[in-house]
C-alpha atoms as a PDB file:
ATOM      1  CA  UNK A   1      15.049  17.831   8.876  1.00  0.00           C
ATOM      2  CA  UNK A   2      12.334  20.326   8.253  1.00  0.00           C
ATOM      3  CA  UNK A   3       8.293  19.287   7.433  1.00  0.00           C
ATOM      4  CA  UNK A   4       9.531  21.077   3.666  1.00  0.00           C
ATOM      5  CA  UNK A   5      11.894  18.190   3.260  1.00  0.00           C
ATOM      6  CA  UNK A   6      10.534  15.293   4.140  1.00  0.00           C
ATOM      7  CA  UNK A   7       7.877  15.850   1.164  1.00  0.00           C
ATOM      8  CA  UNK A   8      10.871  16.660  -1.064  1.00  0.00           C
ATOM      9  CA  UNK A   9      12.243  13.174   0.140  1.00  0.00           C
ATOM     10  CA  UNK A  10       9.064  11.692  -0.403  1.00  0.00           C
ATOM     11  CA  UNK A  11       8.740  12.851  -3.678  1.00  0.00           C
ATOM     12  CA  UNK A  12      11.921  11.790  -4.911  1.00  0.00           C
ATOM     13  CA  UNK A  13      11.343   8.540  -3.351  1.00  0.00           C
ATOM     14  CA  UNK A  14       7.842   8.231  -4.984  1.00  0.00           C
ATOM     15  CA  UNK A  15       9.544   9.401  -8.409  1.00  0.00           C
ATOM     16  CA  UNK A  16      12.345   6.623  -8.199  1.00  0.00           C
ATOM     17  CA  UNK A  17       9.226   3.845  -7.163  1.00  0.00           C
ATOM     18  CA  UNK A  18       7.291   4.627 -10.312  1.00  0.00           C
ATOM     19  CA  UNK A  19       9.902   2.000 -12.034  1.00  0.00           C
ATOM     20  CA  UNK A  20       8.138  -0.539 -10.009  1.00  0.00           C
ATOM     21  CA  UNK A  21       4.843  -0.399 -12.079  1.00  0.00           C
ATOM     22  CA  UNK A  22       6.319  -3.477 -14.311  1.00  0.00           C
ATOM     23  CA  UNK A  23       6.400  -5.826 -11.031  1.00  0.00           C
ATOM     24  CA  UNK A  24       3.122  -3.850  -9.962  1.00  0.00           C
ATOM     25  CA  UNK A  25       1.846  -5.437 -13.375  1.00  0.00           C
ATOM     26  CA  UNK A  26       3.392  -8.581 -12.684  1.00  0.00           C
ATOM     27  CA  UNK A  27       1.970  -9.020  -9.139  1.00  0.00           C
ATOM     28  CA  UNK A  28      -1.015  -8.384  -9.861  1.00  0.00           C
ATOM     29  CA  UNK A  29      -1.420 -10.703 -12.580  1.00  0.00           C
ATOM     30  CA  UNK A  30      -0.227 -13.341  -9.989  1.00  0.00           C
ATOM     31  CA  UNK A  31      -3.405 -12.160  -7.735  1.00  0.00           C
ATOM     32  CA  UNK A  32      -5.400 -12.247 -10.357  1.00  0.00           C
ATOM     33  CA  UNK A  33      -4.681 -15.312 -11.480  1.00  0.00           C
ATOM     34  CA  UNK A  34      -4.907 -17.027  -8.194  1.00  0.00           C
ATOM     35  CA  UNK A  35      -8.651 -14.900  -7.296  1.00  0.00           C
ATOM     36  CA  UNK A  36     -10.114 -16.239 -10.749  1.00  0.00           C
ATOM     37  CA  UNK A  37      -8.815 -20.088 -10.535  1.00  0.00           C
ATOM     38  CA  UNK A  38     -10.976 -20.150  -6.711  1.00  0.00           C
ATOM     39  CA  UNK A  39      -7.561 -19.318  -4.483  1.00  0.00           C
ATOM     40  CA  UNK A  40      -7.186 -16.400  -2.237  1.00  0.00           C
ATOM     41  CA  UNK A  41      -4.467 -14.030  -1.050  1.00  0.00           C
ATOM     42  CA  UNK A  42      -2.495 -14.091   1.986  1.00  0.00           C
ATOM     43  CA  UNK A  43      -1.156 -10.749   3.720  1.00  0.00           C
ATOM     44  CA  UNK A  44       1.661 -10.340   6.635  1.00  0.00           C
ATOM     45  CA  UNK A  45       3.906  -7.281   8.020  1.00  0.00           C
ATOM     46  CA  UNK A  46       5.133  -6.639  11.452  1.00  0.00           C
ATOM     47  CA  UNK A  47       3.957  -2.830  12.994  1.00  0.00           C
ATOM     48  CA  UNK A  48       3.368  -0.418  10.110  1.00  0.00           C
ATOM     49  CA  UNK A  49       3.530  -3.322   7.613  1.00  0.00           C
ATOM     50  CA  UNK A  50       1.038  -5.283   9.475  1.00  0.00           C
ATOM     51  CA  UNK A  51      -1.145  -2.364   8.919  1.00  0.00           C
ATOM     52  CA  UNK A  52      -0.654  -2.365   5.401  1.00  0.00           C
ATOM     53  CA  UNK A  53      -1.471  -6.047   5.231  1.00  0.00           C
ATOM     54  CA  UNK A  54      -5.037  -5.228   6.965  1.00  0.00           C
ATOM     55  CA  UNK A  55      -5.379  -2.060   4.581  1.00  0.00           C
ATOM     56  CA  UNK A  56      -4.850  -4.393   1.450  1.00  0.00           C
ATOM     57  CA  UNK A  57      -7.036  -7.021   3.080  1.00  0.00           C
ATOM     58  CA  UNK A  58      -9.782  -4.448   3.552  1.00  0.00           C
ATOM     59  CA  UNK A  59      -9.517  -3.036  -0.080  1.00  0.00           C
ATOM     60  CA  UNK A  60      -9.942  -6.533  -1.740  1.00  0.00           C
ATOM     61  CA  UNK A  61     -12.819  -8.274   0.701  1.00  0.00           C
ATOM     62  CA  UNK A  62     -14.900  -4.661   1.014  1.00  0.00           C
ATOM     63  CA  UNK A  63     -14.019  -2.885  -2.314  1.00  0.00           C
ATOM     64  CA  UNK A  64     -11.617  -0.150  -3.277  1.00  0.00           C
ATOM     65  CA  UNK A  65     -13.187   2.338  -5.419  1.00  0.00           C
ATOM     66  CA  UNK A  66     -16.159   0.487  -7.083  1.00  0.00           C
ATOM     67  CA  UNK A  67     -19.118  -1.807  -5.979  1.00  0.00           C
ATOM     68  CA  UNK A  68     -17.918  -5.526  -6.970  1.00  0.00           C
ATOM     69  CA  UNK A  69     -17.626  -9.314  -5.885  1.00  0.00           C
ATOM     70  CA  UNK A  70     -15.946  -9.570  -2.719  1.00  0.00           C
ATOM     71  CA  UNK A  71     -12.138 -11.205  -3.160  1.00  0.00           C
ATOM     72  CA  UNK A  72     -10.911 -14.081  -1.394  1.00  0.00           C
ATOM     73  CA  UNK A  73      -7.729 -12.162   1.224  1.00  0.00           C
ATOM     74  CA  UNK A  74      -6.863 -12.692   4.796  1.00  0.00           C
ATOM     75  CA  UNK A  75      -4.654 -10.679   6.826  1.00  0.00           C
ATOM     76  CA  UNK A  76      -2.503 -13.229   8.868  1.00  0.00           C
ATOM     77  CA  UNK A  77      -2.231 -10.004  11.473  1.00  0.00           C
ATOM     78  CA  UNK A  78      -5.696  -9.260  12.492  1.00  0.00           C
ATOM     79  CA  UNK A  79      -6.495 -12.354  14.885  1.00  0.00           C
ATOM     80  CA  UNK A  80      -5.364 -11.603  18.304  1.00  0.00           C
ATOM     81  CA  UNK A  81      -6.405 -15.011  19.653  1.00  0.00           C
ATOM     82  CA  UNK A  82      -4.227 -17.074  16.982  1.00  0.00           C
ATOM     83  CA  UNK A  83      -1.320 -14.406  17.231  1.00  0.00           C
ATOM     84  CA  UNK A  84      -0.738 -14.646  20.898  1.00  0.00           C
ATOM     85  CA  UNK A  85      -1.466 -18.364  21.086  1.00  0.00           C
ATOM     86  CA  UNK A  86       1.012 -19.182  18.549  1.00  0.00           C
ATOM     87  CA  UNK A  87       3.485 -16.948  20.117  1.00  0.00           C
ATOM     88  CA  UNK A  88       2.953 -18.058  23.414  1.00  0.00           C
ATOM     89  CA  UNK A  89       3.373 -21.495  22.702  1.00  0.00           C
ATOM     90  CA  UNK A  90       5.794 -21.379  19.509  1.00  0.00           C
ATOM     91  CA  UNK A  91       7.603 -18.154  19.694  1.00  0.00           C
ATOM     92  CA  UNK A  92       6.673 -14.638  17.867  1.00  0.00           C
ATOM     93  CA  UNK A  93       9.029 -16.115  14.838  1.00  0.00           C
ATOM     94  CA  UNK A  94       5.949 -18.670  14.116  1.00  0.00           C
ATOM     95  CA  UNK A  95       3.171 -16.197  14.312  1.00  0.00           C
ATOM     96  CA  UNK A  96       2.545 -16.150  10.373  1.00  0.00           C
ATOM     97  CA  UNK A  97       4.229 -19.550   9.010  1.00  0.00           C
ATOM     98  CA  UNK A  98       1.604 -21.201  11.314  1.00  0.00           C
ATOM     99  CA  UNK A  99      -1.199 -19.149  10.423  1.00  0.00           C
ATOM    100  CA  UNK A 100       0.211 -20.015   6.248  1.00  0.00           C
ATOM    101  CA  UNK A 101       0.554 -23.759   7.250  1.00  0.00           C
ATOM    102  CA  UNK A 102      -3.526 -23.757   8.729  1.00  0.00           C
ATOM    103  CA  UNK A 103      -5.459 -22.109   5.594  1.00  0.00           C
ATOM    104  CA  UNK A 104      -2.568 -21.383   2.799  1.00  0.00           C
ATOM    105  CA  UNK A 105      -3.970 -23.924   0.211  1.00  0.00           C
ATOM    106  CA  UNK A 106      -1.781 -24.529  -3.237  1.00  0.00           C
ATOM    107  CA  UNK A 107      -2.601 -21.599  -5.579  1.00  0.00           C
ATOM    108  CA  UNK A 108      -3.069 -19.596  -2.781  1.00  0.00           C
ATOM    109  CA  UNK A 109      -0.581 -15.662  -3.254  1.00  0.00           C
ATOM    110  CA  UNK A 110       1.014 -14.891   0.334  1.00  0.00           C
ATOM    111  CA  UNK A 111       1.904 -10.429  -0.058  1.00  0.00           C
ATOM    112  CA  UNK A 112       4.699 -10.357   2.418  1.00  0.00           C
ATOM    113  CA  UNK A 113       5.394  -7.367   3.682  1.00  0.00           C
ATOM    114  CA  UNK A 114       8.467  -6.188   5.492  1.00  0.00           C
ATOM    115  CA  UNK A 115      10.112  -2.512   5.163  1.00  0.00           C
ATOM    116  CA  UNK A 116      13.559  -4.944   5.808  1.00  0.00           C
ATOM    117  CA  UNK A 117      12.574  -8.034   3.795  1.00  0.00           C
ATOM    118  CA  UNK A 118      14.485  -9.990   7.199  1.00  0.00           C
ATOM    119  CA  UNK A 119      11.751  -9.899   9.717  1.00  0.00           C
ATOM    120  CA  UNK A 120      11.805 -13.523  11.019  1.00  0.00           C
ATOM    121  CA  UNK A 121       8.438 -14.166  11.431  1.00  0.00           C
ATOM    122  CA  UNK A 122       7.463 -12.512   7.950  1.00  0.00           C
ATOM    123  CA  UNK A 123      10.428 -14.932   6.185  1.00  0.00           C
ATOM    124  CA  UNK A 124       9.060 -18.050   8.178  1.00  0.00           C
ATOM    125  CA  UNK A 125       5.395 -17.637   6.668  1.00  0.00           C
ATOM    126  CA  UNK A 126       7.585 -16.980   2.918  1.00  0.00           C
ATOM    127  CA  UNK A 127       9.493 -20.428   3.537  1.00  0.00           C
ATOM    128  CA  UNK A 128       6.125 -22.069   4.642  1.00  0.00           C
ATOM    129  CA  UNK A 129       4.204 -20.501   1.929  1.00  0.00           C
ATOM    130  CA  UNK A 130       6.675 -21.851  -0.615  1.00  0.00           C
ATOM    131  CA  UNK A 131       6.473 -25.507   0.512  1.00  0.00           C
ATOM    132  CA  UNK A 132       2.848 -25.451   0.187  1.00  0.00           C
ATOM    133  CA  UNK A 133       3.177 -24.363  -2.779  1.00  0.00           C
ATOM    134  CA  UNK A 134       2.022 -20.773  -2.756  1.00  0.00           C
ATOM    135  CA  UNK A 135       3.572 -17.850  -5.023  1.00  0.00           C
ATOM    136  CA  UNK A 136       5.224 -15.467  -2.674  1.00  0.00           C
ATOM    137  CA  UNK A 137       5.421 -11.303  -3.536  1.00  0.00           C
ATOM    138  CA  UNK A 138       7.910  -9.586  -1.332  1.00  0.00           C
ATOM    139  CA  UNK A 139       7.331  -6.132  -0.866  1.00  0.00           C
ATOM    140  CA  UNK A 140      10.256  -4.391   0.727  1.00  0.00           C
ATOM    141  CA  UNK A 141      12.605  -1.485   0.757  1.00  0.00           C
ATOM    142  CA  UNK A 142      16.024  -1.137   0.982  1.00  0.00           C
ATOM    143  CA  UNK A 143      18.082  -4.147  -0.851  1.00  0.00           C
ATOM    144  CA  UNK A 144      15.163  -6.486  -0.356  1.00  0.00           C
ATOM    145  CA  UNK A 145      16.542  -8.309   2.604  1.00  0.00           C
ATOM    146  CA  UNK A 146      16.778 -11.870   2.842  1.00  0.00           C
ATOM    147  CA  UNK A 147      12.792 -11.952   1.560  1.00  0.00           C
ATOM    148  CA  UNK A 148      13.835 -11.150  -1.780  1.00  0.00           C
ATOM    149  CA  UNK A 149      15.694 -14.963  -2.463  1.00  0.00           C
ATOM    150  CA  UNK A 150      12.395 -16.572  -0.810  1.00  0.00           C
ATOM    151  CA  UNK A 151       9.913 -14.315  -3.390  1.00  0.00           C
ATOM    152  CA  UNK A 152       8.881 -15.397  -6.584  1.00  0.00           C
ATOM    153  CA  UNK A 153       8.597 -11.654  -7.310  1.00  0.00           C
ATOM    154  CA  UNK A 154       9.736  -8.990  -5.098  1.00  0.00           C
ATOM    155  CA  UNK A 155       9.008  -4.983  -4.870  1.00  0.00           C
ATOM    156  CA  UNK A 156      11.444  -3.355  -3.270  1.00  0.00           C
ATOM    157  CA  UNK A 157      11.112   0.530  -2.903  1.00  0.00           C
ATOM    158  CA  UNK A 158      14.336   1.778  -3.434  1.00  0.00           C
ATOM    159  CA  UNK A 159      14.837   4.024  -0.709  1.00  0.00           C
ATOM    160  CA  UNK A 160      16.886   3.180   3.080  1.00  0.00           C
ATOM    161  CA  UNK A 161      13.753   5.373   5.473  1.00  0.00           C
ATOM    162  CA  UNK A 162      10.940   3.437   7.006  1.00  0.00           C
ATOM    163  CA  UNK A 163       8.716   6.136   6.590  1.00  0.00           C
ATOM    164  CA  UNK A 164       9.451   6.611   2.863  1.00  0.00           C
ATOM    165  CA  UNK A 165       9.212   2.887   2.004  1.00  0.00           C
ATOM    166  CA  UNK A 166       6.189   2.496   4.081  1.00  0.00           C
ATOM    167  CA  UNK A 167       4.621   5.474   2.053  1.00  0.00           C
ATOM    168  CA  UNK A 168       5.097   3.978  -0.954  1.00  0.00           C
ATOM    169  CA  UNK A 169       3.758   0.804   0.263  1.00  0.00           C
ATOM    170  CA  UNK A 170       0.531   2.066   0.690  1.00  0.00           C
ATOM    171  CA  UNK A 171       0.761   3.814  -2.893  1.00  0.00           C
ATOM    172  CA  UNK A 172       1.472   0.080  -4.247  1.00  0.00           C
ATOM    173  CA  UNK A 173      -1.390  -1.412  -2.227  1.00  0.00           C
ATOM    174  CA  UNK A 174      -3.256   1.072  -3.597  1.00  0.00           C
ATOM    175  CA  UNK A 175      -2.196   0.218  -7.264  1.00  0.00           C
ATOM    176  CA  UNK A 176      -2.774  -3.574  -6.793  1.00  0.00           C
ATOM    177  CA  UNK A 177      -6.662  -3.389  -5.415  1.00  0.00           C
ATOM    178  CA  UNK A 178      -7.477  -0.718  -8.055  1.00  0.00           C
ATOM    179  CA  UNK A 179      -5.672  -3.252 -10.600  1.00  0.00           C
ATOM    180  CA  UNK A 180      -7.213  -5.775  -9.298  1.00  0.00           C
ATOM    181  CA  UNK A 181     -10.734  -4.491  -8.910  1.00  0.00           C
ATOM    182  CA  UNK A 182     -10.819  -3.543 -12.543  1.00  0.00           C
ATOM    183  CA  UNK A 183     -10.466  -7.027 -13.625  1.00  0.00           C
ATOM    184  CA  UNK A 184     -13.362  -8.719 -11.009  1.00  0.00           C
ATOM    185  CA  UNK A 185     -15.636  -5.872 -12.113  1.00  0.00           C
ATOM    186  CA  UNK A 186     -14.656  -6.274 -15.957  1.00  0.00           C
END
């Protein structure tokens, strides 16, 4: 594969995503919602998703484009401490339905984020986060994985590459704080 086609793949990839805007709409009504009734938002991913949890974290507590409130979002990835503890002692499969079952309050959104939708430790924090009870939004690639049945909404970019589903991750995350920062500001 040549540099030339991996932005044609990218492209098409981002073309076919722009169907997701409805469930873009959708999810980030549920955030808002949730933000403006005193709740907060929950993030998760494993690697490159885990990133993408901190990025969206980082856009809604700091701001995205425009000076506003801060919004109430934690990034269940970004405490080494808690992580390694909790894996030490409970197994890496706990990591995040741990962290959900400390500080996920009812209300409360939990973005799970897995390129698969079947990491382990991702659908453990979904199952917790459900129980609580928290609204769950998948975002995935490929068929969704077995994070799709736990989500009361799920994105999933249609597209089988990591890199291309990770890509248009960021593009969502991207959509949701700008979405989202229009309505604390407004």
């Amino acid at each position: 594969m040549n540099i030339l086609s991996i932005f044609d793949e990218h492209n098409a990839v981002m073309r076919d995503a722009a169907g997701l805007a409805p469930l873009l709409e959708e999810a980030a009504g549920l955030m808002q919602a949730c933000l403006a009734s005193g709740h907060k938002v929950l993030a998760c991913g494993n690697g490159g998703s885990a990133a993408a949890a901190q990025h969206f974290v980082a856009e809604l507590v700091c701001r995205f484009c425009d000076d506003r409130r801060a919004l109430a979002a934690v990034a269940l990835t970004s405490d080494t401490m808690t992580l390694t503890a909790i894996g030490n002692d409970y197994g890496y499969d706990h990591v995040f339905g741990r962290q959900v079952e400390a500080i996920a309050a009812p209300g409360d959104v939990l973005l799970a984020i897995s390129t698969s939708g079947n990491s382990p430790n991702v659908l453990a924090a979904a199952k917790t986060a459900r129980s609580i009870p928290c609204k769950v939004i998948a975002m995935t690639g490929m068929d969704g994985g077995a994070l799709a049945s736990l989500a009361d909404l799920s994105l999933k970019v249609p597209s089988r590459v990591v890199a291309r589903i990770q890509e248009v991750h960021d593009v969502c995350i991207h959509a949701l704080a700008q979405t989202l920062e229009t309505h604390a500001a407004g």
